[in-house]
Protein backbone atom coordinates (compact mmCIF):
# COMPACT_ATOMS: atom_id res chain seq x y z
CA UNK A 1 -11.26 -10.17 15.52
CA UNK A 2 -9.68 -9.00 18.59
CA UNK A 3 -8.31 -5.20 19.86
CA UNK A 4 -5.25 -4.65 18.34
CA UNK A 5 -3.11 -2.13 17.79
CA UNK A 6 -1.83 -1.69 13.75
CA UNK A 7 1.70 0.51 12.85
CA UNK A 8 1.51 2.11 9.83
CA UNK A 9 4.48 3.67 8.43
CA UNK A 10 5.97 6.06 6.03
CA UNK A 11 9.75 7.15 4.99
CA UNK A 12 11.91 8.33 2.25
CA UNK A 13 13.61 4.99 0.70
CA UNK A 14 16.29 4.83 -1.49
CA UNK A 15 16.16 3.84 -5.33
CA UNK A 16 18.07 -0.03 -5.21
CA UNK A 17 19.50 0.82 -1.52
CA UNK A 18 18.12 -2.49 0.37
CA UNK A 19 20.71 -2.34 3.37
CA UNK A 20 19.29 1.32 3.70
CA UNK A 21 15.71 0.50 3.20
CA UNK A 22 16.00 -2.30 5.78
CA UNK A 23 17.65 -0.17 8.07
CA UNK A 24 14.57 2.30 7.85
CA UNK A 25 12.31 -0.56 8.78
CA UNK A 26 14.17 -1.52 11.59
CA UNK A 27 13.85 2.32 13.46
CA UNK A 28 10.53 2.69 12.70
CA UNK A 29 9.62 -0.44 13.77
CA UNK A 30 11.16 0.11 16.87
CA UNK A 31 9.58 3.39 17.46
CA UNK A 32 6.07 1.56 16.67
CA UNK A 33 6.54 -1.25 19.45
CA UNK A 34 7.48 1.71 21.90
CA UNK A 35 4.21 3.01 21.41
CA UNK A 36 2.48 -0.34 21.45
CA UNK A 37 2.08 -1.50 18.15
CA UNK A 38 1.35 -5.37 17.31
CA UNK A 39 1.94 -4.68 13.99
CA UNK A 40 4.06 -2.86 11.41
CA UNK A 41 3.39 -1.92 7.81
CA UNK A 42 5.55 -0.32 5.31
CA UNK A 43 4.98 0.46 1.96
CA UNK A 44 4.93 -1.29 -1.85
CA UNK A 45 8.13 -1.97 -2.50
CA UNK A 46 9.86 0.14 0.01
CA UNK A 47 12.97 -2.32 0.19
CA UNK A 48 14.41 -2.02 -3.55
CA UNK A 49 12.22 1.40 -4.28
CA UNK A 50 9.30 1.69 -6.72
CA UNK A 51 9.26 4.62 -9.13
CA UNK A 52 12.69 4.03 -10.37
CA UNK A 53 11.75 0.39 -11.45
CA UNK A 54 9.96 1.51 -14.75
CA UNK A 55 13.93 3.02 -15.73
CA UNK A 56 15.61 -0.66 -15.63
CA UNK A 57 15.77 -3.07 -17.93
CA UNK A 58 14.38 -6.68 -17.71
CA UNK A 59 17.82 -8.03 -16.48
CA UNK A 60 18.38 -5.26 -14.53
CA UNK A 61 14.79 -6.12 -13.19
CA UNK A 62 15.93 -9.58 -12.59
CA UNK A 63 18.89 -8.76 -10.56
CA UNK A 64 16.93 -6.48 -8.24
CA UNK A 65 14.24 -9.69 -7.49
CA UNK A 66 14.17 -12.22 -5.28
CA UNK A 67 12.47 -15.23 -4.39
CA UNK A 68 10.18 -15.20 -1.46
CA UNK A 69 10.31 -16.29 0.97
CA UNK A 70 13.98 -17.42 0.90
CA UNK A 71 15.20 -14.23 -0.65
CA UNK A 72 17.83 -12.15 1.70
CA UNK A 73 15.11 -9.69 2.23
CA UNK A 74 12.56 -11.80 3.34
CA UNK A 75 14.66 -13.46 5.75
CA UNK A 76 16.17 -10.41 7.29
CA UNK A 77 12.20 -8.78 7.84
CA UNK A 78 11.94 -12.17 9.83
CA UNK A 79 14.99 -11.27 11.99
CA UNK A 80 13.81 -8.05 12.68
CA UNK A 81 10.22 -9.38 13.34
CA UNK A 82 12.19 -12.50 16.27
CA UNK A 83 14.08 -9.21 17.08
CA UNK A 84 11.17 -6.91 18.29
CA UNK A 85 8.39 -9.70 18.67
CA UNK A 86 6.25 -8.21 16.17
CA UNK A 87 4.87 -9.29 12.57
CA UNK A 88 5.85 -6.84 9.59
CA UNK A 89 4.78 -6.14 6.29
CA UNK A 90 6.80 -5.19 4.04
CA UNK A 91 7.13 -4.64 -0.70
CA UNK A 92 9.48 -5.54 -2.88
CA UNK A 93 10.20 -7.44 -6.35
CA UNK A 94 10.17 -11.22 -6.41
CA UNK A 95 11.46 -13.49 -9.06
CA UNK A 96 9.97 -16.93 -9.41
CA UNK A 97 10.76 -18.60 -12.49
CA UNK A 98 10.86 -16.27 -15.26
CA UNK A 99 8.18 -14.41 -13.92
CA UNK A 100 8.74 -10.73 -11.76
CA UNK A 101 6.18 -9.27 -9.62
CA UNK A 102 4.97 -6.74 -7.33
CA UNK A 103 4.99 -8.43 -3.98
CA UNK A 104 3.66 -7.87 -0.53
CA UNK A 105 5.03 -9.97 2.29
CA UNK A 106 4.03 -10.82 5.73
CA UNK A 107 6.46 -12.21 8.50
CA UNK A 108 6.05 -12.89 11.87
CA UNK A 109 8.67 -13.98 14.86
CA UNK A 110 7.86 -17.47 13.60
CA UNK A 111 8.87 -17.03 10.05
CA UNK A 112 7.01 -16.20 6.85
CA UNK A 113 2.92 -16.20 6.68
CA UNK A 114 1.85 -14.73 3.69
CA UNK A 115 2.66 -12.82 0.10
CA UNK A 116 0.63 -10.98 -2.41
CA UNK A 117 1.22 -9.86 -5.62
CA UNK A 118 -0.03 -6.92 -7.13
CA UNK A 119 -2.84 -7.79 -9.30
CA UNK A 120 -2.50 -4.61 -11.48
CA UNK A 121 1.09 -4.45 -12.41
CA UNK A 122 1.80 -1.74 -14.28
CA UNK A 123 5.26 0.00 -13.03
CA UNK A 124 7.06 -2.29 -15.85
CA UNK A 125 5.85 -4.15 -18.87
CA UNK A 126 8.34 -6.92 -17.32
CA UNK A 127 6.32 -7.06 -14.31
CA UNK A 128 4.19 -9.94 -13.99
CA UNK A 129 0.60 -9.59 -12.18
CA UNK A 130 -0.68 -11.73 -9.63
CA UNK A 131 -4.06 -13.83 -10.20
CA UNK A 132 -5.29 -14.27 -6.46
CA UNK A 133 -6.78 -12.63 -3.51
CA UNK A 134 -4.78 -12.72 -0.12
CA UNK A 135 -6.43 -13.31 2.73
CA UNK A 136 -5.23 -14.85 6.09
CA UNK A 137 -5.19 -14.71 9.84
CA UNK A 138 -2.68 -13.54 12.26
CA UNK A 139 -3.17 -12.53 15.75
CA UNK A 140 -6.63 -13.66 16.10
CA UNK A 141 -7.63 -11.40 13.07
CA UNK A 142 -8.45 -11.62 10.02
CA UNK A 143 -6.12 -10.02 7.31
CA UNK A 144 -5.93 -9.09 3.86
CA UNK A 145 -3.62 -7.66 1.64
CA UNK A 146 -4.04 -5.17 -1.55
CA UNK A 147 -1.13 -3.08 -3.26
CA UNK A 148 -1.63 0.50 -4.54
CA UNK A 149 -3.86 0.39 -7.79
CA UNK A 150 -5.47 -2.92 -6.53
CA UNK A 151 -7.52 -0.70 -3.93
CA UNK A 152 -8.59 1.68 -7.18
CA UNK A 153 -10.79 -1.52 -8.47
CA UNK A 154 -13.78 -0.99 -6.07
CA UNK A 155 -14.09 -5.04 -6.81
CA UNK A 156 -10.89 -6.04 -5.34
CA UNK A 157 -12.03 -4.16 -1.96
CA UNK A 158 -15.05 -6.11 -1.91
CA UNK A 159 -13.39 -9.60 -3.29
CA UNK A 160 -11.03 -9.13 0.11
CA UNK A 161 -13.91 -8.68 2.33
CA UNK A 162 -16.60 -11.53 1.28
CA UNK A 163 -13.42 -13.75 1.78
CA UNK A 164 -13.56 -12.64 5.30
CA UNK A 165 -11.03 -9.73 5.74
CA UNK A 166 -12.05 -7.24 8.61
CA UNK A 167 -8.71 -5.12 7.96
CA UNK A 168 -7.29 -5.10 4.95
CA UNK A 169 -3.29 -3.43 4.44
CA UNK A 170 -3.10 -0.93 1.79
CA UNK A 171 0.80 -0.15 0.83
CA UNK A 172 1.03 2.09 -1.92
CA UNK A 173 3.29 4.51 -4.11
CA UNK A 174 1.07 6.87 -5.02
CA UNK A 175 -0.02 10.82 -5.25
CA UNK A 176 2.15 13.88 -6.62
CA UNK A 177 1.31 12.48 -10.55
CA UNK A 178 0.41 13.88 -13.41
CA UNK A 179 -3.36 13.20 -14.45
CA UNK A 180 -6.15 14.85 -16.30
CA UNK A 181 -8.14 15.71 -12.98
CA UNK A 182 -8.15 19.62 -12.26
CA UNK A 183 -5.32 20.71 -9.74
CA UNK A 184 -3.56 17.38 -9.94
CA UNK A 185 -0.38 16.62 -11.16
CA UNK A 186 3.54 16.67 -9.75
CA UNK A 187 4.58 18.28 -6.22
CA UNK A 188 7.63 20.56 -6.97
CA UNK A 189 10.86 19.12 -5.93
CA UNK A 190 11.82 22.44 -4.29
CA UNK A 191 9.35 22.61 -2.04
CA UNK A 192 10.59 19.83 -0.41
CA UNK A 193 14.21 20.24 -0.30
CA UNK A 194 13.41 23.67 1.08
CA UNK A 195 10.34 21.84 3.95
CA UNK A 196 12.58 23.03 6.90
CA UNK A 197 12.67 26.81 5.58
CA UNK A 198 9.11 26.72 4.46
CA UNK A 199 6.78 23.85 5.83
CA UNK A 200 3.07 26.02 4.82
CA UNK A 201 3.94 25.57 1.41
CA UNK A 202 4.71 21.84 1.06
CA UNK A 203 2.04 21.13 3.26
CA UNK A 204 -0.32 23.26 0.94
CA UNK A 205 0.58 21.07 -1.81
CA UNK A 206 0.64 17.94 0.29
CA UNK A 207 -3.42 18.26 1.84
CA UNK A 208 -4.35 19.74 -2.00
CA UNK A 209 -5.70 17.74 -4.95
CA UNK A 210 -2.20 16.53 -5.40
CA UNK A 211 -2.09 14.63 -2.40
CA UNK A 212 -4.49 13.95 0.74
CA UNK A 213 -7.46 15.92 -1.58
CA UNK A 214 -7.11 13.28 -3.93
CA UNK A 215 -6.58 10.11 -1.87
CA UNK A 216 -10.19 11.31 0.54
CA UNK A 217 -12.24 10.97 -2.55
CA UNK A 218 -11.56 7.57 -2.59
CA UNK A 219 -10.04 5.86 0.28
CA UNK A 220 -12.11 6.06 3.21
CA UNK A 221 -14.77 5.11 0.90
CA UNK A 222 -13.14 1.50 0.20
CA UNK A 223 -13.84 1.05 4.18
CA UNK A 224 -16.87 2.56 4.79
CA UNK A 225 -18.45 0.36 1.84
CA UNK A 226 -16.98 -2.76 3.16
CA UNK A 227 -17.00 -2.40 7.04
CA UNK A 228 -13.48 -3.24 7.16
CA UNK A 229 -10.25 -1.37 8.78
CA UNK A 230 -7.97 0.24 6.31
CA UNK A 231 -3.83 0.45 6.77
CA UNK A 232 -2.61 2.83 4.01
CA UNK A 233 0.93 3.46 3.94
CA UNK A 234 2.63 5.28 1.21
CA UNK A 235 6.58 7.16 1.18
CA UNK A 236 7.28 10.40 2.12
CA UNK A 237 9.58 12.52 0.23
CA UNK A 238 11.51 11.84 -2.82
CA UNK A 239 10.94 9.24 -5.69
CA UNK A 240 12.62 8.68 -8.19
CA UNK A 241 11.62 11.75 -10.18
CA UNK A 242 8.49 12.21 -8.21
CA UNK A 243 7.17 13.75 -4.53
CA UNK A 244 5.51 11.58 -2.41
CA UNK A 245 3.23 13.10 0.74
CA UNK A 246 3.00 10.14 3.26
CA UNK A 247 -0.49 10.56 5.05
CA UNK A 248 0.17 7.08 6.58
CA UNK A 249 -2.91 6.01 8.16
CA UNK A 250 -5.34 3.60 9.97
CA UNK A 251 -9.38 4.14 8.40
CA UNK A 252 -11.87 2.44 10.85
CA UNK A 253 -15.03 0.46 9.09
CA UNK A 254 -17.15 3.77 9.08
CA UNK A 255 -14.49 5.57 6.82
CA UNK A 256 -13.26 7.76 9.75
CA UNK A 257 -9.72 8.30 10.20
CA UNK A 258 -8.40 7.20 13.77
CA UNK A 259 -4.58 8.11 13.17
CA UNK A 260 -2.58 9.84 10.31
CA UNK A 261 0.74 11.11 10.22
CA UNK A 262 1.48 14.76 8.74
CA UNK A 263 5.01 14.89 9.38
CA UNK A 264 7.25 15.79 6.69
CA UNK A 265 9.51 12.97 7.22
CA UNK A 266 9.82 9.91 8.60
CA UNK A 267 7.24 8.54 10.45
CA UNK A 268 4.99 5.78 12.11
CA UNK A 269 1.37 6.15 13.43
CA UNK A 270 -0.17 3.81 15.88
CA UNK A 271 -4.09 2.68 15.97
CA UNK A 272 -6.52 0.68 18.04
CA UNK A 273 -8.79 -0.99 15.87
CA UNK A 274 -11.29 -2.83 17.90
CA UNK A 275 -14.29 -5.63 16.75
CA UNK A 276 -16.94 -3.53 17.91
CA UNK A 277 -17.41 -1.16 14.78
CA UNK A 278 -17.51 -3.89 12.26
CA UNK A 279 -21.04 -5.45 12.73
CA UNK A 280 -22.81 -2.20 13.61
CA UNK A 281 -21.05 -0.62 9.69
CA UNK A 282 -23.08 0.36 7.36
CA UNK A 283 -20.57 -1.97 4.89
CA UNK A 284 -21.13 -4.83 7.09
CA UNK A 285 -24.89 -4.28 6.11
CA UNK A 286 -24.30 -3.68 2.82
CA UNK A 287 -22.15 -6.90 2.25
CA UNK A 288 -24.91 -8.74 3.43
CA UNK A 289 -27.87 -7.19 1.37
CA UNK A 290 -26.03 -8.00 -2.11
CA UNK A 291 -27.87 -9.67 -4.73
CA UNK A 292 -25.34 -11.51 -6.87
CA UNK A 293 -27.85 -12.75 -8.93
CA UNK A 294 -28.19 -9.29 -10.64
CA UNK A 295 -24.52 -9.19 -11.31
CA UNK A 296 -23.89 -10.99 -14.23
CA UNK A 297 -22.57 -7.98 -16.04
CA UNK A 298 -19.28 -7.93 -13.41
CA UNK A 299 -17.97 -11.34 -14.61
CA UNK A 300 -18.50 -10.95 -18.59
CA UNK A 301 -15.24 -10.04 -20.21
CA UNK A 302 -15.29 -6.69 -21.43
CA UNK A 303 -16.04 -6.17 -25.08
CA UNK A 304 -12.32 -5.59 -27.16
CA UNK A 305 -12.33 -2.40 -27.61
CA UNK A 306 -13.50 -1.37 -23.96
CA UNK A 307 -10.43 -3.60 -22.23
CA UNK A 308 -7.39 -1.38 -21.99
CA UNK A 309 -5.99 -3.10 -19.31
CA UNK A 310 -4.27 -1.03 -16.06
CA UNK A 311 -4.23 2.29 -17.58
CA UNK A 312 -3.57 4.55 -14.80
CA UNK A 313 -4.65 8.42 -14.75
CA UNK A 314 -0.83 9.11 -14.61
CA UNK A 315 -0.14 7.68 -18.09
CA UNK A 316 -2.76 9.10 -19.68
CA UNK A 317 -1.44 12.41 -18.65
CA UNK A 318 2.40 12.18 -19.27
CA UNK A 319 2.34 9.45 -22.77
CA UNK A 320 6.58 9.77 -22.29
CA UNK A 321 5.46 6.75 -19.07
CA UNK A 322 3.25 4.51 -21.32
C-alpha cells in the first residue's frame, strides 16, 4: 500500500432515474478530484436506486439490469473515470443469464477492473447472490469490495482481509428501518422535507439509534478487528419509502474516523489513508494470532432449523417486507 487519498460519497438518487443518477456521480466526482481525491465511491446501487427494487416484478427487475461490464452504465462510469482521470465505484443491478444481482463495479480511465456481487441478497427474492470474495489491486493498493449486509457477517470482513485487502469499500443502503432494537426504527419523512427550516431536529434523528448510533456499534469495529481502512458510503435523503442519513466516511485500521460528512445533502468527503497504521493495528495482530485449527465449528453447515438465511433486523420488525 501506498498514501492515497479515497472519495467517499453520498446523495439523494432517484428510484429507476439512471441519466439522473449518473449525472450525480459526475458532480461529485468532480468536486472529489478538486479536493484531491484518487478515488471515488458511491453507494449500492445508486444508479437504478435500491429500496424501490423490492416493489418490481421479476421482468420489471430484468428490464432495470444490465450486463457488466458492457452494460450502458458501466461504460458511461468509464467515460467519466477517462474524463476526470480517476477510478470510480459505483452499484447497480446486473443481468447475466437468467440470473439478477446486487453488483458493485470498479472502473478506471483504462476500462473496467473489477465487480462484486452482494453475497447476501435480500432486497428481492429475484435477486440472485454472489458466491465469491472480491479482492484486487489498483493504484498500488490493495482493494476489496463488500455491499451493505455483507459487512454485518463479521466473517466476510475477515474473509476480505486474509485475502490481502488493506481497505476494503463498504457501499450500503442502510439505517432509518424498522427493527426490534430500542429507539430504532423509520426517520420521519417530514423532518426532512422541512431540514432547511429545522436542521436540530433531523440531525437529532440522524446521530440517534436510527442512524450514526446504530451504524458506531458496529462499523468501526469491522476495521479495528481487521487492521484494514473502511470506505462506507450510504444515500442521503429520500428512499423509496424510507430516510436515509448519509454519514459517508473513511475508518482508518484502528476504528477511528478520519473524515465523515454531516451535511444534509449532497456530499463527498476526502481521506488520506496512509500504510503506516496497518502493521502497528491491533487487527493486523490479531489476523496473525488466529488459530484456525480451533475453528471447525465456522465451516459446518448450520443445523436446519438454525439456517434462516439473510433475515435482516428490518424484516423481522415490519413482516408486510418479508
Amino acid at each position: 500500500m501506498r498514501d492515497i487519498k479515497i472519495g467517499a460519497a453520498q446523495f439523494e438518487a432517484r428510484d429507476a432515474d439512471k441519466a439522473y443518477n449518473l449525472a450525480q456521480i459526475e458532480a461529485l466526482t468532480r468536486q472529489a478530484v478538486d479536493q484531491g481525491a484518487e478515488i471515488v465511491s458511491f453507494h449500492e446501487c445508486c444508479i437504478p436506486g435500491y429500496t424501490f427494487l423490492q416493489t418490481l416484478s421479476r421482468n420489471h427487475l430484468a428490464e432495470l439490469a444490465e450486463p457488466v461490464p458492457d452494460g450502458p452504465s458501466t461504460k458511461r462510469l468509464i467515460e467519466l473515470s477517462r474524463e476526470y482521470n480517476v477510478p470510480l465505484m459505483a452499484g447497480l443491478v446486473e443481468i447475466e443469464g437468467e440470473n439478477i444481482y446486487n453488483t458493485y463495479v470498479c472502473v478506471t480511465p483504462d476500462g473496467f477492473l473489477a465487480k462484486h456481487r452482494k453475497l447476501h441478497a435480500f432486497i428481492s427474492k429475484f435477486m440472485a447472490s454472489g458466491d465469491s470474495y472480491t479482492t484486487f489491486n489498483l493504484l498500488d493498493c490493495n482493494m476489496g469490495i463488500l455491499i451493505c449486509y455483507d459487512n454485518n457477517i463479521p466473517e466476510n470482513v475477515r474473509m476480505t482481509a486474509l485475502m490481502g485487502a488493506e481497505i476494503i469499500f463498504m457501499p450500503h443502503v442502510t439505517c432509518g428501518l424498522p427493527s426490534v432494537m430500542p429507539g430504532r426504527g423509520l426517520i420521519d419523512r417530514a423532518l426532512w422535507e422541512n431540514r432547511h427550516q429545522d436542521p436540530v431536529s433531523l440531525r437529532q434523528e440522524f446521530s440517534g439509534p436510527k442512524g450514526r448510533g446504530w451504524l458506531m456499534r458496529w462499523l468501526p469495529t469491522r476495521a479495528y478487528e481487521n487492521g484494514v481502512y473502511a470506505v462506507y458510503t450510504n444515500p442521503i435523503g429520500i428512499d423509496h419509502d424510507t430516510v436515509k442519513n448519509g454519514n459517508a466516511m473513511v475508518i482508518d485500521p484502528f476504528g477511528e474516523i478520519l473524515v465523515e460528512s454531516d451535511a444534509l445533502e449532497d456530499d463527498v468527503v476526502v481521506a488520506l489513508c496512509t500504510p503506516d497504521k496497518i502493521p502497528v493495528s491491533s487487527g493486523y495482530r490479531y489476523l496473525r494470532a488466529r488459530r484456525p485449527e480451533l475453528y471447525h465449528k465456522l465451516v459446518e453447515p448450520l443445523p436446519e432449523e438454525m439456517d434462516q438465511g439473510t433475515n435482516p433486523g428490518w424484516q423481522l420488525a415490519d413482516p408486510k417486507k418479508q
